[in-house]
C-alpha atoms as a PDB file:
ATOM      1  CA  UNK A   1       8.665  -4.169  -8.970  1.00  0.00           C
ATOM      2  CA  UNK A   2      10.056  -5.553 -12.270  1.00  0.00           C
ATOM      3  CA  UNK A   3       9.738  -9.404 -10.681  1.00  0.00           C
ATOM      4  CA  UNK A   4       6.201  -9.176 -10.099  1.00  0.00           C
ATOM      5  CA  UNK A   5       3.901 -10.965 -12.068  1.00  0.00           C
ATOM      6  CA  UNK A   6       0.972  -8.941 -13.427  1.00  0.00           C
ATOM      7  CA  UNK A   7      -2.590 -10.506 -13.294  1.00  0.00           C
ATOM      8  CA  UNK A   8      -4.189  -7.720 -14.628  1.00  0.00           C
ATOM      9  CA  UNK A   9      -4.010  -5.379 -17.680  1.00  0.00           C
ATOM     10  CA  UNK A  10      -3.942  -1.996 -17.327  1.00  0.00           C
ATOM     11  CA  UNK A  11      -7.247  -1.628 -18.009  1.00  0.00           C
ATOM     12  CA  UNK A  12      -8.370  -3.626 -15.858  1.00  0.00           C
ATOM     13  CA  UNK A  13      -6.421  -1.708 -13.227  1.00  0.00           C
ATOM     14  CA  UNK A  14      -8.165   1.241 -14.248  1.00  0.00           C
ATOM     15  CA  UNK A  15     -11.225  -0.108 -13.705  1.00  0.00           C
ATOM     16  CA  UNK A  16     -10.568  -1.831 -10.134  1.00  0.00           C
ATOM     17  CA  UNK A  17      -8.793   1.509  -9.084  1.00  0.00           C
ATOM     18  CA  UNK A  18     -11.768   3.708 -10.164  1.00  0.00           C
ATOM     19  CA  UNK A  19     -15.080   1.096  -9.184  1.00  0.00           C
ATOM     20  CA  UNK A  20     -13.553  -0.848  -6.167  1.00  0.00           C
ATOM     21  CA  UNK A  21     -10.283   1.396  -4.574  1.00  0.00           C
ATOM     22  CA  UNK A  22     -11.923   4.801  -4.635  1.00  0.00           C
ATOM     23  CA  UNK A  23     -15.127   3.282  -3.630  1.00  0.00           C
ATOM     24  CA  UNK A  24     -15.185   0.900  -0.831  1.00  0.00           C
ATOM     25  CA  UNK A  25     -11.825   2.564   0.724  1.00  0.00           C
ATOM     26  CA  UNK A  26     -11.183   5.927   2.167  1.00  0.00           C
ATOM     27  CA  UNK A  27      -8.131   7.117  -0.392  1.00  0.00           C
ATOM     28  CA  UNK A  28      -5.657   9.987  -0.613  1.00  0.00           C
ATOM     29  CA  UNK A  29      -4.451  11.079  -3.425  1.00  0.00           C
ATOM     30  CA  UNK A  30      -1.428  13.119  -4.244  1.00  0.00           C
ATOM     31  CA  UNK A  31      -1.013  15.007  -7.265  1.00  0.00           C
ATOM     32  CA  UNK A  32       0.928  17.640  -8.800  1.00  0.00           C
ATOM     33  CA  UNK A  33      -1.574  19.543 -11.026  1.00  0.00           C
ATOM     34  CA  UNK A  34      -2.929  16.452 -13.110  1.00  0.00           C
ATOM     35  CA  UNK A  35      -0.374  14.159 -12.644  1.00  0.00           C
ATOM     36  CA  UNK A  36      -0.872  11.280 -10.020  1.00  0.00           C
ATOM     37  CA  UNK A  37       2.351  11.302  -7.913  1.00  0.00           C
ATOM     38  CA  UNK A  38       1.001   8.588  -5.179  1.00  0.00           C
ATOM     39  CA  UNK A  39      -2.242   7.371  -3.430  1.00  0.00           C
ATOM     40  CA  UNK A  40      -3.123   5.466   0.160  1.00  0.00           C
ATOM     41  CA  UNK A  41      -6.717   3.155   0.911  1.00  0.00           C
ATOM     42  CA  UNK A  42      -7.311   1.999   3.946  1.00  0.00           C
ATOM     43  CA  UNK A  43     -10.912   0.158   4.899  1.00  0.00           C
ATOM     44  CA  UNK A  44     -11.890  -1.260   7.801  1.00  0.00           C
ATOM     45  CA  UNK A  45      -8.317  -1.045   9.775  1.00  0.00           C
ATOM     46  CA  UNK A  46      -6.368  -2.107   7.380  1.00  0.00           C
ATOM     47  CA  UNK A  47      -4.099  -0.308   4.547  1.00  0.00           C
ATOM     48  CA  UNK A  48      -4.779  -1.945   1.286  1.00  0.00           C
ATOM     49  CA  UNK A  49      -2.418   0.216  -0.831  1.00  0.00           C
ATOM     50  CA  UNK A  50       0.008   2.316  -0.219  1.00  0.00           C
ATOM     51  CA  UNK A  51       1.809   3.194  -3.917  1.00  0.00           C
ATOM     52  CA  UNK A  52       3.856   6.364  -5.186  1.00  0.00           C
ATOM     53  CA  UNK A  53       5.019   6.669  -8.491  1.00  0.00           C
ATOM     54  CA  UNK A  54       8.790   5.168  -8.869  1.00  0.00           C
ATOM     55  CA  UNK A  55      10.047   8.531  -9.193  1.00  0.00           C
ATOM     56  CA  UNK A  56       8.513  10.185  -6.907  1.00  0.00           C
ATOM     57  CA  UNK A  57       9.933   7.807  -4.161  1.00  0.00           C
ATOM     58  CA  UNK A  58      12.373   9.514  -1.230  1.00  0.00           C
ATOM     59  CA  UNK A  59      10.713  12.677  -1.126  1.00  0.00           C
ATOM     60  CA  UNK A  60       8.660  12.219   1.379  1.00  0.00           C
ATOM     61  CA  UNK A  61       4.733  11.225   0.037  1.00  0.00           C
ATOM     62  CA  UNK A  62       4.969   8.107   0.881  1.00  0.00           C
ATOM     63  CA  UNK A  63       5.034   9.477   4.678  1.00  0.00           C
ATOM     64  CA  UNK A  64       2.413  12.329   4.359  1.00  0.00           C
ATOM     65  CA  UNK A  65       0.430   9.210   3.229  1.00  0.00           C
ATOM     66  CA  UNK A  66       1.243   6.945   6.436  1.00  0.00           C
ATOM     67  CA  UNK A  67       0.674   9.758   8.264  1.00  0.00           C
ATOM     68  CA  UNK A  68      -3.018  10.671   6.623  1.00  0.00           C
ATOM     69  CA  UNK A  69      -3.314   6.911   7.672  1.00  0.00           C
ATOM     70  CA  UNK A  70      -2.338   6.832  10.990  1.00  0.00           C
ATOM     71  CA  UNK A  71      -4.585   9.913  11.766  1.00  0.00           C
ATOM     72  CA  UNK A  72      -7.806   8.050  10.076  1.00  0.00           C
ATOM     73  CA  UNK A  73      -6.590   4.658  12.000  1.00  0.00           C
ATOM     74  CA  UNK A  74      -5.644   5.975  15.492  1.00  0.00           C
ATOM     75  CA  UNK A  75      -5.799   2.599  17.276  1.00  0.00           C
ATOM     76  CA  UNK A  76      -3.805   0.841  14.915  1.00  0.00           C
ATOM     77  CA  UNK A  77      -4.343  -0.975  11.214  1.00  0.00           C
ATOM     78  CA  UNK A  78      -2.471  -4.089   9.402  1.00  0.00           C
ATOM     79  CA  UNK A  79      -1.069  -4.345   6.163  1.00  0.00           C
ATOM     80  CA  UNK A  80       0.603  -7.128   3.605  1.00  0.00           C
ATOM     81  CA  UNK A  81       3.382  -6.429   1.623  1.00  0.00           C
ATOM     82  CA  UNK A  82       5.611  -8.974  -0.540  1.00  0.00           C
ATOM     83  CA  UNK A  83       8.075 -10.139   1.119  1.00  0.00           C
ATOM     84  CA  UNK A  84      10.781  -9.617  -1.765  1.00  0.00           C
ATOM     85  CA  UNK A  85       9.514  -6.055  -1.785  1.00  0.00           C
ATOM     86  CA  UNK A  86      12.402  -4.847   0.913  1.00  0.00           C
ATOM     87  CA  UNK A  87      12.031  -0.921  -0.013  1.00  0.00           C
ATOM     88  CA  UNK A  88       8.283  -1.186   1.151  1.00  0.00           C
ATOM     89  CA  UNK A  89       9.649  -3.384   4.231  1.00  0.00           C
ATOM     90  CA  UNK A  90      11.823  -0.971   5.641  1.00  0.00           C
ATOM     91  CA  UNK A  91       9.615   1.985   4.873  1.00  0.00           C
ATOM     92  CA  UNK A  92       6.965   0.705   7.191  1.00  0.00           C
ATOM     93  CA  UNK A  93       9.308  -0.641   9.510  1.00  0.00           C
ATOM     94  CA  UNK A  94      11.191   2.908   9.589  1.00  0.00           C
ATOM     95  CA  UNK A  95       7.599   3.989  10.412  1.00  0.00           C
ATOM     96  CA  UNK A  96       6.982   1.643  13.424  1.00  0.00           C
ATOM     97  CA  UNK A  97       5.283  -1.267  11.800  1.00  0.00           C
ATOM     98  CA  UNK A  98       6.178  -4.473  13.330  1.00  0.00           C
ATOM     99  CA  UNK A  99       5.796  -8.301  11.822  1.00  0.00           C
ATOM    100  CA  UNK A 100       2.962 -10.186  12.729  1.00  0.00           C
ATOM    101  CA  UNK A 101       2.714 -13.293  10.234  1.00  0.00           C
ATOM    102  CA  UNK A 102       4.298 -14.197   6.666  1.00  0.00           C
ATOM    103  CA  UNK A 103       2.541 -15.959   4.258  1.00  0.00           C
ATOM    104  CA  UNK A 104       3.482 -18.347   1.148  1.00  0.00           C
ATOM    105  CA  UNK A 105       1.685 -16.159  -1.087  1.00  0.00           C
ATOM    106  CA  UNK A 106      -1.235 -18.688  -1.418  1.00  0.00           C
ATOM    107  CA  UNK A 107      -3.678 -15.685  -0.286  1.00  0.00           C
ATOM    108  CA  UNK A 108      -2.784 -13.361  -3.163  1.00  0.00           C
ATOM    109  CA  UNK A 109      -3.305 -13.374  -6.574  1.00  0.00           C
ATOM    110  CA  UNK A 110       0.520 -13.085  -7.834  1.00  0.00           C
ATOM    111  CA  UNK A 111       1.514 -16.083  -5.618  1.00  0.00           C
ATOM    112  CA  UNK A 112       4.003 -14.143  -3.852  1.00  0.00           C
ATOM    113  CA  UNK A 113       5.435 -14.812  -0.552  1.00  0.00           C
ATOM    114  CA  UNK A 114       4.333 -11.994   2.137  1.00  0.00           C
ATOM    115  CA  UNK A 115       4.519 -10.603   5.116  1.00  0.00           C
ATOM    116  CA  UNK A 116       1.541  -9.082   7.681  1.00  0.00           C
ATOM    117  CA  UNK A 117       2.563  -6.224   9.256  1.00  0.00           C
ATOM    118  CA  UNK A 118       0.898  -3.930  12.314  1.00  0.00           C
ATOM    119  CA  UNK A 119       0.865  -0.462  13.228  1.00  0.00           C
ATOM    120  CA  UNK A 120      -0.344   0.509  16.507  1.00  0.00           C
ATOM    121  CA  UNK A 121       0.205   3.682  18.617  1.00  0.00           C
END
């Protein structure tokens, strides 16, 4: 996502990823040998990330991760994408995620317009 601002360094990302994400969310990851192809948290019935290397996209991942979702969140979870991101919109629509709000972007850091979406069985 070229157009999105970024808050944080990379270190800092490190250091969320490794001392908040794989901590206070059940995670997936996805790797070939060493190498980090994608990862999924979800806490609390809702899907907090959802991200697969660029090129890595298309080859299915993404779904064996909505899928290890779905089977951890049988009755259903939300999730907030940007609204400008329309590759990650139609992925989770194609998946049976439906609209439930959009936002301004006053509730996340980047200040990006977004959308609330819903998956329920």
């Amino acid at each position: 996502m070229p157009w999105l601002a970024r808050p944080h360094s990379d270190d800092e990302t490190r250091w969320w990823v490794e001392h908040v994400v794989l901590t206070q969310h059940r995670t997936w990851v996805v790797t070939d040998e060493d190498d980090v192809l994608g990862f999924a948290a979800v806490g609390a019935g809702h899907l907090e990330h959802l991200y697969l290397r660029p090129d890595r996209r298309r080859q299915g991942i993404g779904s064996l991760l909505f899928r290890q979702v779905q089977a951890a969140e049988p009755t259903g979870f939300t999730l907030v994408v940007f609204a400008r991101n329309t590759a990650a919109r139609a992925f989770y629509e194609r998946h049976g995620c439906r609209v439930v709000s959009a936002g301004n972007g006053s509730g996340n850091e980047e200040r990006e317009p977004d959308v609330t979406y819903r998956w329920a069985p």
